[in-house]
N, C-alpha and C. Protein backbone atom coordinates (compact mmCIF):
# COMPACT_ATOMS: atom_id res chain seq x y z
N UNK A 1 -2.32 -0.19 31.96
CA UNK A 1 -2.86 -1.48 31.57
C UNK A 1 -3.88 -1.27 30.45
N UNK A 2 -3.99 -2.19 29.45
CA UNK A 2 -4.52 -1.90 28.17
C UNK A 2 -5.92 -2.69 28.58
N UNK A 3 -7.13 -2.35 27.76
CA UNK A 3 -7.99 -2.82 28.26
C UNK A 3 -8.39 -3.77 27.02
N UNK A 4 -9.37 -4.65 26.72
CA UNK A 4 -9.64 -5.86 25.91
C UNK A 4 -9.74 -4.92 24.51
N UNK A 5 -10.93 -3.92 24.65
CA UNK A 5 -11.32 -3.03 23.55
C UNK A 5 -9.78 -2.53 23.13
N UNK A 6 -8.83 -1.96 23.87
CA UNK A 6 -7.75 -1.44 23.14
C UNK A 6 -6.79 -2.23 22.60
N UNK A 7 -7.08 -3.95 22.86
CA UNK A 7 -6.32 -4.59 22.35
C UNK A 7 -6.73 -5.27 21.14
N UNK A 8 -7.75 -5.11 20.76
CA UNK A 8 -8.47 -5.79 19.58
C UNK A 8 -8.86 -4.41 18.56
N UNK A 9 -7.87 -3.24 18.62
CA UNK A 9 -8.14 -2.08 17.70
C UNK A 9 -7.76 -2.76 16.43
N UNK A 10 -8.26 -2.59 15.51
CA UNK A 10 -7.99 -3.11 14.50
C UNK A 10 -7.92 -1.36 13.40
N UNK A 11 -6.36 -1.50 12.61
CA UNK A 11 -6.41 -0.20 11.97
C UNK A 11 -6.06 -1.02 10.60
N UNK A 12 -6.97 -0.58 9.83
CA UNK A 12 -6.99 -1.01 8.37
C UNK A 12 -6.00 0.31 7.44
N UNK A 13 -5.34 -0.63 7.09
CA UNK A 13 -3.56 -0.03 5.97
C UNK A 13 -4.49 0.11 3.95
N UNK A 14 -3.93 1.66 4.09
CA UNK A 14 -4.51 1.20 2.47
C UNK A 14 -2.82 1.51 1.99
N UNK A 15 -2.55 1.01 0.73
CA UNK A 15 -1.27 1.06 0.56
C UNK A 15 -1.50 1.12 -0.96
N UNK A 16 -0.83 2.93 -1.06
CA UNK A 16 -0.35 3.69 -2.48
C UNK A 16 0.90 3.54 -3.17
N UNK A 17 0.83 3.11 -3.96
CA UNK A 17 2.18 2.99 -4.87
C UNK A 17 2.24 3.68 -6.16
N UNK A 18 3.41 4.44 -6.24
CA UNK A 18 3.39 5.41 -7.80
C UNK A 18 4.27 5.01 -8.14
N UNK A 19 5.07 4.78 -9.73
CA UNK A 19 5.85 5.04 -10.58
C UNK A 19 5.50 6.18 -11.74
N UNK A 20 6.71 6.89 -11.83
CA UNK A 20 6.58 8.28 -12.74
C UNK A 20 6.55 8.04 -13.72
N UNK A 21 6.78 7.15 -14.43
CA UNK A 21 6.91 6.65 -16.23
C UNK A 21 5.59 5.49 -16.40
N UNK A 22 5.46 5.49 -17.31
CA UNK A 22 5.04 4.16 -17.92
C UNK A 22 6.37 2.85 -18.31
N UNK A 23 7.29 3.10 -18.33
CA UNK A 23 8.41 2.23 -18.77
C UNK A 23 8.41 1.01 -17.94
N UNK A 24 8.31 -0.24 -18.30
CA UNK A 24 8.17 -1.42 -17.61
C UNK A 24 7.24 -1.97 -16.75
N UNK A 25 5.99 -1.13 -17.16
CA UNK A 25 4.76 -1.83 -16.49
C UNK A 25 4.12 -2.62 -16.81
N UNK A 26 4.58 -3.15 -18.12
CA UNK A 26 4.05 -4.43 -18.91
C UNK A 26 4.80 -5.47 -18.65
N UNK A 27 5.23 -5.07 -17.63
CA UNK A 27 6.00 -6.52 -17.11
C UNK A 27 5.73 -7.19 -16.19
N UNK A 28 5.70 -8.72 -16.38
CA UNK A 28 4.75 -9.43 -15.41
C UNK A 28 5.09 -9.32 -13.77
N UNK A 29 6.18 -8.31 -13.41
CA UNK A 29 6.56 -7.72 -12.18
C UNK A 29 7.18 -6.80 -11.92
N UNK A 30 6.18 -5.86 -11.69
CA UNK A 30 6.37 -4.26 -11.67
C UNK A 30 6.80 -3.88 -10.29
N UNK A 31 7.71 -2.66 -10.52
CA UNK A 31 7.96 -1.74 -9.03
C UNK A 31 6.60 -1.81 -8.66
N UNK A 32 5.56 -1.48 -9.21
CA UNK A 32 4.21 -1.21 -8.20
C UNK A 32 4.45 -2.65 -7.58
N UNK A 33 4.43 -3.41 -8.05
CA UNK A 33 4.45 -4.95 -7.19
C UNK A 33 5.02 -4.89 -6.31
N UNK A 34 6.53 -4.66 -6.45
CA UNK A 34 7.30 -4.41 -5.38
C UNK A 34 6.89 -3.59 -4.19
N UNK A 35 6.70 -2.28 -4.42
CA UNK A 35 6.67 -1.43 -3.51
C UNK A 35 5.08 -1.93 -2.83
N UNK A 36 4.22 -2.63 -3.56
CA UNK A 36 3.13 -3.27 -2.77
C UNK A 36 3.38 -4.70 -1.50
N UNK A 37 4.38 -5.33 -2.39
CA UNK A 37 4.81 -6.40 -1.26
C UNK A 37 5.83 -5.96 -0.42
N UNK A 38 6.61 -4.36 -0.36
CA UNK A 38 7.06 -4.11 0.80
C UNK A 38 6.00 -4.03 2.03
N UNK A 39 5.36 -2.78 1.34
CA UNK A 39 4.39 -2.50 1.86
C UNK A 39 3.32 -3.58 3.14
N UNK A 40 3.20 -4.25 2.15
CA UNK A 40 2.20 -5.33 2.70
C UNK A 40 3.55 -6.28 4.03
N UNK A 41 4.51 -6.90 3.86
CA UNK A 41 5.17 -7.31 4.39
C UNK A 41 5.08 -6.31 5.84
N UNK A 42 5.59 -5.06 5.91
CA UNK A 42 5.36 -4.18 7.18
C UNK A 42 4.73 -4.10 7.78
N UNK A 43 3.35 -3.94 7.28
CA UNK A 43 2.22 -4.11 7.80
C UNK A 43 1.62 -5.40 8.41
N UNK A 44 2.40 -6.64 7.93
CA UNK A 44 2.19 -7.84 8.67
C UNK A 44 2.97 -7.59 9.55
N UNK A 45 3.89 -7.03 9.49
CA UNK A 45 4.86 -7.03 10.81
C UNK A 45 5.00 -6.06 12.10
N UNK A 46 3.47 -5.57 11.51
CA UNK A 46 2.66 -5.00 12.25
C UNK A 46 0.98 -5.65 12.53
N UNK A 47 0.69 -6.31 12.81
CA UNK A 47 0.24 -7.04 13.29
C UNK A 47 -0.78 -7.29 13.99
N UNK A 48 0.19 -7.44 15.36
CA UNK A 48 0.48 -7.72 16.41
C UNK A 48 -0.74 -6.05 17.09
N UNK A 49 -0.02 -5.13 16.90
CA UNK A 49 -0.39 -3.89 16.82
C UNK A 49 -1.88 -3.72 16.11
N UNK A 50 -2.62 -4.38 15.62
CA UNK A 50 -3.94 -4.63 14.65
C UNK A 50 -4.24 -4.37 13.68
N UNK A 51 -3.26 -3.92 12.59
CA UNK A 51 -2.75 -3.36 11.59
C UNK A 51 -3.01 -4.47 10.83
N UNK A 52 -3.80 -4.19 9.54
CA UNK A 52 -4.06 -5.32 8.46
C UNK A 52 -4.18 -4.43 6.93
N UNK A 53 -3.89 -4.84 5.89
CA UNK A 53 -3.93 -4.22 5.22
C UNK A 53 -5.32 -4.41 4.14
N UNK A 54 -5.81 -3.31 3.40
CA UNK A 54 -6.89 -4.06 2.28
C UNK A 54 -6.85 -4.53 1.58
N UNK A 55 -7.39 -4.51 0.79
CA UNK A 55 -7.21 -5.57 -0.83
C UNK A 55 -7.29 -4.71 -1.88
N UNK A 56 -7.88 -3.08 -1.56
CA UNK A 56 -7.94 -2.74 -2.85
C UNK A 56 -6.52 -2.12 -3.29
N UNK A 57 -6.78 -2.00 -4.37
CA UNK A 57 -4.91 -1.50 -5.07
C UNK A 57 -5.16 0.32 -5.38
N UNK A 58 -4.45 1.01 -5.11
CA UNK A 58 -4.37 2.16 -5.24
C UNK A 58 -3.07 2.52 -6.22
N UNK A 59 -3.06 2.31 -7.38
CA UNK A 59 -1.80 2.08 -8.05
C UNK A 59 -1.70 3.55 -9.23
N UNK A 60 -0.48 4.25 -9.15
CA UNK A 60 -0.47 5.30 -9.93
C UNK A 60 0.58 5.07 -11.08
N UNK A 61 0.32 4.21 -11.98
CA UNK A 61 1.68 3.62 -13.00
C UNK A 61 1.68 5.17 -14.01
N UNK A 62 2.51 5.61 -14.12
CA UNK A 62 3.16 6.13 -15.03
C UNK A 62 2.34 7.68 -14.79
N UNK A 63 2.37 7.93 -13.57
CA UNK A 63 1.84 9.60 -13.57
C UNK A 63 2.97 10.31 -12.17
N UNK A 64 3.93 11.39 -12.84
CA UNK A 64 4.66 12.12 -12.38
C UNK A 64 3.97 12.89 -10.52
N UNK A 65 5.20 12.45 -9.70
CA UNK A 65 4.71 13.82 -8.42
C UNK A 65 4.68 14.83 -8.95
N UNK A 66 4.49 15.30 -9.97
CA UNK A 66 4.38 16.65 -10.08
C UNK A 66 3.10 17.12 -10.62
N UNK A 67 2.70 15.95 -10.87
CA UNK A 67 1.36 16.28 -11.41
C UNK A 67 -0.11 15.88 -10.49
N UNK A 68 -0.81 16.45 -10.57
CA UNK A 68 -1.98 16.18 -9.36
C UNK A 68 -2.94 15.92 -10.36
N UNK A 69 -2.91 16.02 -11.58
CA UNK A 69 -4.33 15.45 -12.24
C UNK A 69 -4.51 13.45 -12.42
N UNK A 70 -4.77 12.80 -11.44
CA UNK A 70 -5.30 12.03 -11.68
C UNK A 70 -5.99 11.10 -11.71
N UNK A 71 -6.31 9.73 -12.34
CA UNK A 71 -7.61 8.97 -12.65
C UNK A 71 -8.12 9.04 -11.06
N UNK A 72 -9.35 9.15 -10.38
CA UNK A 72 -10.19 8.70 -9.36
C UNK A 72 -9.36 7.98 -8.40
């Protein structure tokens, strides 16, 4: 049996999105968009579970997995 405290856990979602190129990020709807409103969609559909997501954007447009140098 779950107790009140374990039902009101609340786990805050930060949600990273990369694309490897710069190619089409000047477009008024980017894969980062996308892969942010998957993102975010799951996490509503998680819920229930206390799962909410933040607001800040963690967005890596146009820097390769292969590379680890970057912005902050």
């Amino acid at each position: 049996m779950k107790t009140e405290v374990e039902e009101k856990k609340i786990i805050r979602c930060a949600i990273y999105t990369r694309k490897s190129t710069t190619e089409g990020l000047d477009q008024e709807f980017t894969s980062l968009d996308n892969q942010r409103e998957s993102a975010e969609s799951y996490i509503q559909s998680q819920k229930s579970q206390g799962w909410i997501a933040i607001t800040d954007n963690y967005d890596d447009g146009g820097f390769t997995g292969a590379n680890i140098d970057r912005p902050a």
